[in-house]
C-alpha atoms as a PDB file:
ATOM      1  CA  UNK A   1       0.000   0.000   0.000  1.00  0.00           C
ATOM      2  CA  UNK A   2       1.335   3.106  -1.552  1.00  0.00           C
ATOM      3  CA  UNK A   3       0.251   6.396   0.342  1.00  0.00           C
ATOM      4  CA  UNK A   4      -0.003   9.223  -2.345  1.00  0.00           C
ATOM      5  CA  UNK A   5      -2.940  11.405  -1.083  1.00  0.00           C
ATOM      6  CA  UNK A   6      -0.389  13.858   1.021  1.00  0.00           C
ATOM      7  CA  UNK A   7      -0.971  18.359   0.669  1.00  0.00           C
ATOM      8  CA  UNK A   8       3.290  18.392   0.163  1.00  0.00           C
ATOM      9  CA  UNK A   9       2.775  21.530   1.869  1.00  0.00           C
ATOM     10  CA  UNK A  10       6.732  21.427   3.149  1.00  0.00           C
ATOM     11  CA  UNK A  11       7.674  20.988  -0.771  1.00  0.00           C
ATOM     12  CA  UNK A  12       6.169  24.415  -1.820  1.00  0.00           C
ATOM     13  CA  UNK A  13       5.228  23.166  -5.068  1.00  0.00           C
ATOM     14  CA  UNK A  14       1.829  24.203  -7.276  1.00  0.00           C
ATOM     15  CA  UNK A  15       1.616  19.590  -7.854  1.00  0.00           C
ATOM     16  CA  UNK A  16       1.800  16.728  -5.953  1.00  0.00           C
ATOM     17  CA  UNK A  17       5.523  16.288  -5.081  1.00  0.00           C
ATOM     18  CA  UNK A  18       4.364  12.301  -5.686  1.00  0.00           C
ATOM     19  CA  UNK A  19       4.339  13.407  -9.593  1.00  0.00           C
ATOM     20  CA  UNK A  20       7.437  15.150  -9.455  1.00  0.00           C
ATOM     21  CA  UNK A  21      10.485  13.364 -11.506  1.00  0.00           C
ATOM     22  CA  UNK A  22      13.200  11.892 -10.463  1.00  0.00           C
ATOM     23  CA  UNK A  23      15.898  11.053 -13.260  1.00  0.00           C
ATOM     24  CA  UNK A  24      12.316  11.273 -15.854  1.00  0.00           C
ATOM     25  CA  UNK A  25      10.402   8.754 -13.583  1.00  0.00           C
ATOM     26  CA  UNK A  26       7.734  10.107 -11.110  1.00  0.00           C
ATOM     27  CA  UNK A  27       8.856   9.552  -7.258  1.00  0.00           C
ATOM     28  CA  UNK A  28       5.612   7.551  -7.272  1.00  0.00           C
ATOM     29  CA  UNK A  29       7.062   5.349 -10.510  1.00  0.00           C
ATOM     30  CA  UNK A  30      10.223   4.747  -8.438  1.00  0.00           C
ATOM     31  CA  UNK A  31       8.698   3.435  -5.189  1.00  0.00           C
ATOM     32  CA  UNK A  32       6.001   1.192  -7.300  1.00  0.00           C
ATOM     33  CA  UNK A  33       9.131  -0.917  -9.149  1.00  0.00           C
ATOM     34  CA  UNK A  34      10.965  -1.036  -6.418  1.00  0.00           C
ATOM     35  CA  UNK A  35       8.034  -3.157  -4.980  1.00  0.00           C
ATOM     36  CA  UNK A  36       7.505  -4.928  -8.035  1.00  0.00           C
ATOM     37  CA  UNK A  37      11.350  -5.421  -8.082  1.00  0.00           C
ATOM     38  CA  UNK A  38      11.247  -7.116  -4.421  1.00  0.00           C
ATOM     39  CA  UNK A  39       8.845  -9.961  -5.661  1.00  0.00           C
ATOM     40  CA  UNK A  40       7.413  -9.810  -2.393  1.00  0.00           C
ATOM     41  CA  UNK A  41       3.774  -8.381  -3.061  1.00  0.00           C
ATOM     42  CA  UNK A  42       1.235  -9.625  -4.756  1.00  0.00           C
ATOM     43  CA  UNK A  43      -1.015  -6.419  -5.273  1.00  0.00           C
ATOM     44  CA  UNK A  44      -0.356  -2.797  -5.144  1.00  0.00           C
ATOM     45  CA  UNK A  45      -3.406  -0.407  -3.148  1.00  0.00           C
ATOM     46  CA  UNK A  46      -2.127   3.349  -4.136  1.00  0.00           C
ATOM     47  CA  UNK A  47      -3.831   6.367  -1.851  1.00  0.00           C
ATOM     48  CA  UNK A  48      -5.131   9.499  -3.917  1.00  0.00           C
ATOM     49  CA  UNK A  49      -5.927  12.693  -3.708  1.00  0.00           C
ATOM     50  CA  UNK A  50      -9.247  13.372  -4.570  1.00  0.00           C
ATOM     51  CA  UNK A  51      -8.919  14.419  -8.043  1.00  0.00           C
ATOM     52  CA  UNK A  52      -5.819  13.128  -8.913  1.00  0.00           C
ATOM     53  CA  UNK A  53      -6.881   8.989  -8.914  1.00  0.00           C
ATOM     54  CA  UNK A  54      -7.160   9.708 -13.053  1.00  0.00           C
ATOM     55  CA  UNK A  55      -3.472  11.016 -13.379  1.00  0.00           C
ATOM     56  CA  UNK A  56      -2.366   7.781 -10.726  1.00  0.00           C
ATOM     57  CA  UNK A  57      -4.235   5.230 -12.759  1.00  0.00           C
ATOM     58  CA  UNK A  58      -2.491   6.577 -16.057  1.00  0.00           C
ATOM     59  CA  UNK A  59       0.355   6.453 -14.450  1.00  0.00           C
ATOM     60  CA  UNK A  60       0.309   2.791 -13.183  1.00  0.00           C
ATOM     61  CA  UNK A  61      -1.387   1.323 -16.105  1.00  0.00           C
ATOM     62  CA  UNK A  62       1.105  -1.238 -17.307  1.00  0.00           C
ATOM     63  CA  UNK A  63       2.101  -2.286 -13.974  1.00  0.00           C
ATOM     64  CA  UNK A  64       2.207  -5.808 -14.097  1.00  0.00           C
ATOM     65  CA  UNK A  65       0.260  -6.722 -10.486  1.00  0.00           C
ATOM     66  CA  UNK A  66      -3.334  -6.018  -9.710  1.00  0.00           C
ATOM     67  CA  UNK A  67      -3.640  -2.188  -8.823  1.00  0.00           C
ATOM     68  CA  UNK A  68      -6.424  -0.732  -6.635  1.00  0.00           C
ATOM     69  CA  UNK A  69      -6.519   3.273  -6.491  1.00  0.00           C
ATOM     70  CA  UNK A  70      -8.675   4.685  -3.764  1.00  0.00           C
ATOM     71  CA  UNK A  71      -9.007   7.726  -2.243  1.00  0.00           C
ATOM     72  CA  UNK A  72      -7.357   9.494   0.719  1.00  0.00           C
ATOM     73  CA  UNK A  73      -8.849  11.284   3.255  1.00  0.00           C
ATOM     74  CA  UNK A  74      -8.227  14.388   5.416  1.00  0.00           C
ATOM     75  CA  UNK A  75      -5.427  12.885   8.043  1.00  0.00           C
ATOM     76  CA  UNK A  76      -3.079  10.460   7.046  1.00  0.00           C
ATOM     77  CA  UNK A  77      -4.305   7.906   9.559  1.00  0.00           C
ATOM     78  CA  UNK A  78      -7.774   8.391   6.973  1.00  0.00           C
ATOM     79  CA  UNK A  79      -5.557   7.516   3.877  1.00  0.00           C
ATOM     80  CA  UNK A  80      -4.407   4.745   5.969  1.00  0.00           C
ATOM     81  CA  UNK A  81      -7.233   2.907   6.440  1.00  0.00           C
ATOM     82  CA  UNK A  82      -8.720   3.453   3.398  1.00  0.00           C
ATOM     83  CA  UNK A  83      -6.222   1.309   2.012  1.00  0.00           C
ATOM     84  CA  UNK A  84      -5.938  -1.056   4.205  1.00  0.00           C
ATOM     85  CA  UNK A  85      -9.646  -1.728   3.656  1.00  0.00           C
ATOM     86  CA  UNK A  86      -9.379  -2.173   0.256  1.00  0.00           C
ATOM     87  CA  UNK A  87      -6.257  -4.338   0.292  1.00  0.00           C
ATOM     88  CA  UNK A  88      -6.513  -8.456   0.587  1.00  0.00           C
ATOM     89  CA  UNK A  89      -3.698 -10.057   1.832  1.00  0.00           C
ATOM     90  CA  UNK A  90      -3.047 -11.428   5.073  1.00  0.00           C
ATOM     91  CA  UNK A  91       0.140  -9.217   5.766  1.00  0.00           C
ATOM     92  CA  UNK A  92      -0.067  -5.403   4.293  1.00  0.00           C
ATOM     93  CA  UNK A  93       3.325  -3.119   3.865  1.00  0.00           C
ATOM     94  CA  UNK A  94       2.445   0.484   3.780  1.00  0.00           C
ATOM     95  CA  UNK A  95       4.930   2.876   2.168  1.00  0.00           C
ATOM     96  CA  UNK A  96       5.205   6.738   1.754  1.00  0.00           C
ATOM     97  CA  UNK A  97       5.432   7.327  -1.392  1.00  0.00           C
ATOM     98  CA  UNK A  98       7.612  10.495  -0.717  1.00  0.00           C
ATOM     99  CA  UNK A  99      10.470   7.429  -0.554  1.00  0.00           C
ATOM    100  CA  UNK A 100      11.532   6.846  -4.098  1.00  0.00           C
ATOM    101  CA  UNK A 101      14.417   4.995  -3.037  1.00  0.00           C
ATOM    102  CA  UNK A 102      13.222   2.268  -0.752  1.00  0.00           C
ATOM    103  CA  UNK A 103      15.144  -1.000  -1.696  1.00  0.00           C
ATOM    104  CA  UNK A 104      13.920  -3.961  -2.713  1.00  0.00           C
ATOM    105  CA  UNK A 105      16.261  -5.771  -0.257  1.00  0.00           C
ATOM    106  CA  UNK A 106      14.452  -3.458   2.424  1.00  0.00           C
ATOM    107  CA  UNK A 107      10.771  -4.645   1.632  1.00  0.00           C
ATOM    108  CA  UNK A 108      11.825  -7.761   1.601  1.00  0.00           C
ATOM    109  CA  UNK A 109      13.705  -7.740   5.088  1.00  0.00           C
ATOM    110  CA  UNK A 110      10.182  -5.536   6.370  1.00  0.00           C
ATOM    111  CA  UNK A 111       7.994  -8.491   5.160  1.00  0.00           C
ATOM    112  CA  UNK A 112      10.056 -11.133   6.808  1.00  0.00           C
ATOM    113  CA  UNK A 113      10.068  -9.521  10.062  1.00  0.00           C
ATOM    114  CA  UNK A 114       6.260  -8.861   9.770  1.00  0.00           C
ATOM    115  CA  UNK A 115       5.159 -12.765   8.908  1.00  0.00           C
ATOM    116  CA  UNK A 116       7.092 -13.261  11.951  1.00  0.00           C
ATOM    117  CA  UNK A 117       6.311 -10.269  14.689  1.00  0.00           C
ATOM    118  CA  UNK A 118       3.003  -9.370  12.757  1.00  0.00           C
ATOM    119  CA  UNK A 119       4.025  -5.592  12.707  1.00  0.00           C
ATOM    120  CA  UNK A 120       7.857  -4.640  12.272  1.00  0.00           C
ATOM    121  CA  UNK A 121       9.389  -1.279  11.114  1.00  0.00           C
ATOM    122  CA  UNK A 122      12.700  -0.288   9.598  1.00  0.00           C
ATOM    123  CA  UNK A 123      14.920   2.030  12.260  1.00  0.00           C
ATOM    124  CA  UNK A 124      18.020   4.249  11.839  1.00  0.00           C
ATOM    125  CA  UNK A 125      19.850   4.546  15.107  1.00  0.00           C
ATOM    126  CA  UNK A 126      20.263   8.721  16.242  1.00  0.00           C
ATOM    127  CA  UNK A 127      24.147   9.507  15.566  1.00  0.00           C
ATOM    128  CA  UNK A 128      23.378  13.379  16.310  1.00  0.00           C
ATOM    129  CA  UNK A 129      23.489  15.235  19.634  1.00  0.00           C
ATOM    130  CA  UNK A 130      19.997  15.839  20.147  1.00  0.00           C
ATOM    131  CA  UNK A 131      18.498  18.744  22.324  1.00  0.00           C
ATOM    132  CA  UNK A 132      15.048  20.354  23.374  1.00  0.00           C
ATOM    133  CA  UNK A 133      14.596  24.061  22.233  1.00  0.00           C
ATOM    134  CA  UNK A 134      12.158  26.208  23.949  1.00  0.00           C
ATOM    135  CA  UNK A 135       9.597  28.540  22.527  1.00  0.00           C
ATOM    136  CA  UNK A 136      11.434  31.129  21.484  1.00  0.00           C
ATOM    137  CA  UNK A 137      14.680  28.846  19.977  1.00  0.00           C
ATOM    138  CA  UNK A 138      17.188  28.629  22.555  1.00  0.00           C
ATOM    139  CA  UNK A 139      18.270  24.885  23.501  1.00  0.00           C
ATOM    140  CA  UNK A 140      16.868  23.802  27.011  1.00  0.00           C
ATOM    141  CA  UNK A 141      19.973  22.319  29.410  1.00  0.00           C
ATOM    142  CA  UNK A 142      18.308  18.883  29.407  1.00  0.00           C
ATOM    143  CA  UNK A 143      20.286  16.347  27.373  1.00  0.00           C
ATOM    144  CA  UNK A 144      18.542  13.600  25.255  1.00  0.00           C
ATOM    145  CA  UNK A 145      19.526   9.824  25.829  1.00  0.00           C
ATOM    146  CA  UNK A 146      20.262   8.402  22.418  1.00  0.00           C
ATOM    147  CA  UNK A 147      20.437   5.344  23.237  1.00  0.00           C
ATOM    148  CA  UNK A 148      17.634   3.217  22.310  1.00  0.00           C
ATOM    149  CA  UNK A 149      16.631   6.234  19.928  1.00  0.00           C
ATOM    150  CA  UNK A 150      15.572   5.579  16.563  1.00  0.00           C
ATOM    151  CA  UNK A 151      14.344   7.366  13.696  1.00  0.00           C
ATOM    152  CA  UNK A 152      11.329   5.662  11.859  1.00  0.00           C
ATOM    153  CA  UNK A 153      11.034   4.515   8.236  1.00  0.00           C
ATOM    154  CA  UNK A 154       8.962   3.157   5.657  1.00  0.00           C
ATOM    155  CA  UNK A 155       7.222   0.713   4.629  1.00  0.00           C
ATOM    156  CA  UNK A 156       5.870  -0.349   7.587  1.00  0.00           C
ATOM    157  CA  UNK A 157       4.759  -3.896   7.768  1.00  0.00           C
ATOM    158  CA  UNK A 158       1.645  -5.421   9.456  1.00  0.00           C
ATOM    159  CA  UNK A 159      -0.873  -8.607   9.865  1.00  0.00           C
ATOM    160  CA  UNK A 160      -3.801  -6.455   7.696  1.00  0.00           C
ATOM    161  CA  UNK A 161      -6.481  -7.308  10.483  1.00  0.00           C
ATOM    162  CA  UNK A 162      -3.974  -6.087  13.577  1.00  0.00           C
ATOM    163  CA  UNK A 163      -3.614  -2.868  11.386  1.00  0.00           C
ATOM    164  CA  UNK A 164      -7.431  -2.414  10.641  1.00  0.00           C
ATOM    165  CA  UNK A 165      -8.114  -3.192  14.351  1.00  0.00           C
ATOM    166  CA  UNK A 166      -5.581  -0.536  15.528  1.00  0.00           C
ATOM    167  CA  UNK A 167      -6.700   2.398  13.125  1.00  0.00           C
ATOM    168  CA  UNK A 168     -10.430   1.779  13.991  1.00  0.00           C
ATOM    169  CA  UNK A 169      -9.474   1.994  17.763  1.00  0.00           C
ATOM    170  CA  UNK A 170      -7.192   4.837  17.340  1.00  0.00           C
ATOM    171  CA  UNK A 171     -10.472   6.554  15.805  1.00  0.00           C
ATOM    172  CA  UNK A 172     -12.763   5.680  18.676  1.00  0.00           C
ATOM    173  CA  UNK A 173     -10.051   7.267  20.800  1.00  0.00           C
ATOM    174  CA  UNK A 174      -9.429  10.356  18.705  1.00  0.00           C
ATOM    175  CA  UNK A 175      -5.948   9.405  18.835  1.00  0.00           C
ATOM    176  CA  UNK A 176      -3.596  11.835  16.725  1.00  0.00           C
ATOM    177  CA  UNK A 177      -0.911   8.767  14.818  1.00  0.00           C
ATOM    178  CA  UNK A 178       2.209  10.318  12.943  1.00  0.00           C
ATOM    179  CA  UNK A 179       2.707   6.852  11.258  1.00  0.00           C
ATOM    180  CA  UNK A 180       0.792   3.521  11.289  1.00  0.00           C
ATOM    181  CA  UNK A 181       3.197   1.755  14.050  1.00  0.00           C
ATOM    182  CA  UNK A 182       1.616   4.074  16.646  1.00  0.00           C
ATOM    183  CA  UNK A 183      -2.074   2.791  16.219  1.00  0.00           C
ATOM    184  CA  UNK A 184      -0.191  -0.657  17.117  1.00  0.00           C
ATOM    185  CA  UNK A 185       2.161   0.987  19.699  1.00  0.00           C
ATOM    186  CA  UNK A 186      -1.508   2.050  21.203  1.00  0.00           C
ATOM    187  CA  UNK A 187      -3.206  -1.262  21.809  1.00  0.00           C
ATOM    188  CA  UNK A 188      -0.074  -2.376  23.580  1.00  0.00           C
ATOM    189  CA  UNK A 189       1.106  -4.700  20.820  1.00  0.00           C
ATOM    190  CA  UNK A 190       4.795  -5.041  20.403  1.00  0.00           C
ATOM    191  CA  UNK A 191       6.228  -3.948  16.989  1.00  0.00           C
ATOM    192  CA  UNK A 192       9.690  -5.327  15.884  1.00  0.00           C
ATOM    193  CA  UNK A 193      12.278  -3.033  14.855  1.00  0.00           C
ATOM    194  CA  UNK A 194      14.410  -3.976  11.755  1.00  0.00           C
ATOM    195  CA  UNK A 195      17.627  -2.414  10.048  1.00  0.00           C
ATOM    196  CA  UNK A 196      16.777   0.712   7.922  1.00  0.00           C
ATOM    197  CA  UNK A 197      18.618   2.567   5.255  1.00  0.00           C
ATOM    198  CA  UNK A 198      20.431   6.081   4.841  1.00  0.00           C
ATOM    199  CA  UNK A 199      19.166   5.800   1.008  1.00  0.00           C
ATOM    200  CA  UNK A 200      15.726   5.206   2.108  1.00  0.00           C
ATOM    201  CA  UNK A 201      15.594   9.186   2.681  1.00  0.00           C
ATOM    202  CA  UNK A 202      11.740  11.246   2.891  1.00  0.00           C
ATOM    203  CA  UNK A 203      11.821  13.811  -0.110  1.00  0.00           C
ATOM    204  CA  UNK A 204      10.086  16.986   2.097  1.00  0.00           C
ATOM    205  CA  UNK A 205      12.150  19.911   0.736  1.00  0.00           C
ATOM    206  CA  UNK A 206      12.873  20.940  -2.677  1.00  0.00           C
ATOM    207  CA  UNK A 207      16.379  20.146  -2.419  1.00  0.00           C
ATOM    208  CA  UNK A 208      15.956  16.468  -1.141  1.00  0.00           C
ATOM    209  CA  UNK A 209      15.273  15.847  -4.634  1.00  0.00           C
ATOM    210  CA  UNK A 210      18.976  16.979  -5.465  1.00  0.00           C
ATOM    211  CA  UNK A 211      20.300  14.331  -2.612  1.00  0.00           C
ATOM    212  CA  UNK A 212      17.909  11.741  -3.906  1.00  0.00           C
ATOM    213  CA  UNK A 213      19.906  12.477  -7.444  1.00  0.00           C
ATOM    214  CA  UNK A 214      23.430  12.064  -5.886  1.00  0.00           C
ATOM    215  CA  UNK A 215      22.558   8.709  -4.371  1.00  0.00           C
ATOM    216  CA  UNK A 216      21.646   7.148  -7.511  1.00  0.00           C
ATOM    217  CA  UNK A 217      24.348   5.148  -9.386  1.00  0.00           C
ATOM    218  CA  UNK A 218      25.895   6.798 -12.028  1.00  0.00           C
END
């Protein structure tokens, strides 16, 4: 599951950053073969925009698995579970689609971990110092433990029915989630962490797309 429905508000663009090229092929293009690449899925369920399910479907139309395009909704956990309700498999990997360079070798290490933990996540360990700032900017004295700190990736993997469970709870609750693991996180199921990748980088900013370049082979 392929979650394309987001405003790209950081990306200060007029389109959908999800449409924006990469080396000719749409960041959307690039995350799709990389799953088709992995061998590990057996359908592909890409989240819309309202409006823009037309331009997807063109876009997708010689992929060679079953494609399903539905539509997003106003939060992300929305887009979420609108794909996970229209998806059929037992396990379900959901990707951001702002991650054109997620590996095949990375789904495939996701999936593993999730047919055996039922929800797993790739992780990047925090090299930085990190620090609190207040209100106004200045750093606050307290220091930040890294250890045990982690910075989350996509895709996420999950038993589909744990997932649906979780986001339909999380909506009773009126729980805010940042990512899909945290509807999980919230029913006090354990989620497996697995090894991430630098590559596997979020294009946000306009000049992501220039580091995205310089990490392709030549």
């Amino acid at each position: 599951m392929i979650l394309a429905a987001g405003r790209s508000e950081r990306f200060r663009g007029r389109v959908n950053k999800v449409f924006v090229l990469l080396r000719g092929r749409p960041l959307l293009r690039w995350c799709v073969d990389a799953f088709i690449a992995s061998g590990a899925v057996e359908e592909l369920v890409v989240v819309a925009r309202p409006g823009e399910e037309g331009q997807i479907s063109a876009l997708l139309s010689e992929v060679p698995l079953p494609v399903q395009v539905v539509l997003g909704g106003e939060r992300r956990q929305d887009s979420a579970r609108a794909g996970v309700e229209a998806a059929r498999g037992e396990y379900v990997l959901v990707h951001d689609a702002a991650r054109p360079l997620v590996s095949p070798e990375l789904i495939r290490r996701v999936l593993k971990a999730t047919e055996e933990f039922e929800a797993a996540v790739p992780v990047l360990s925090v090299v930085d110092t990190v620090r609190y700032v207040d209100e106004r900017g200045f750093l606050r004295p307290e220091d930040v433990r890294r250890a045990g700190l982690v910075r989350i990736q996509t895709p996420q993997g999950f038993r589909r029915e744990l997932l649906l469970s979780a986001l339909e709870v999380a909506e009773r609750q009126g729980l805010p989630l940042t990512d899909d693991a945290s509807a999980v996180l919230a029913l006090g199921r354990r989620v497996a962490a697995v090894p991430g990748s630098p590559e596997n980088l979020k294009i946000t900013h306009p000049e992501d797309l220039k580091l995205a370049e310089s990490l392709l082979p030549g």
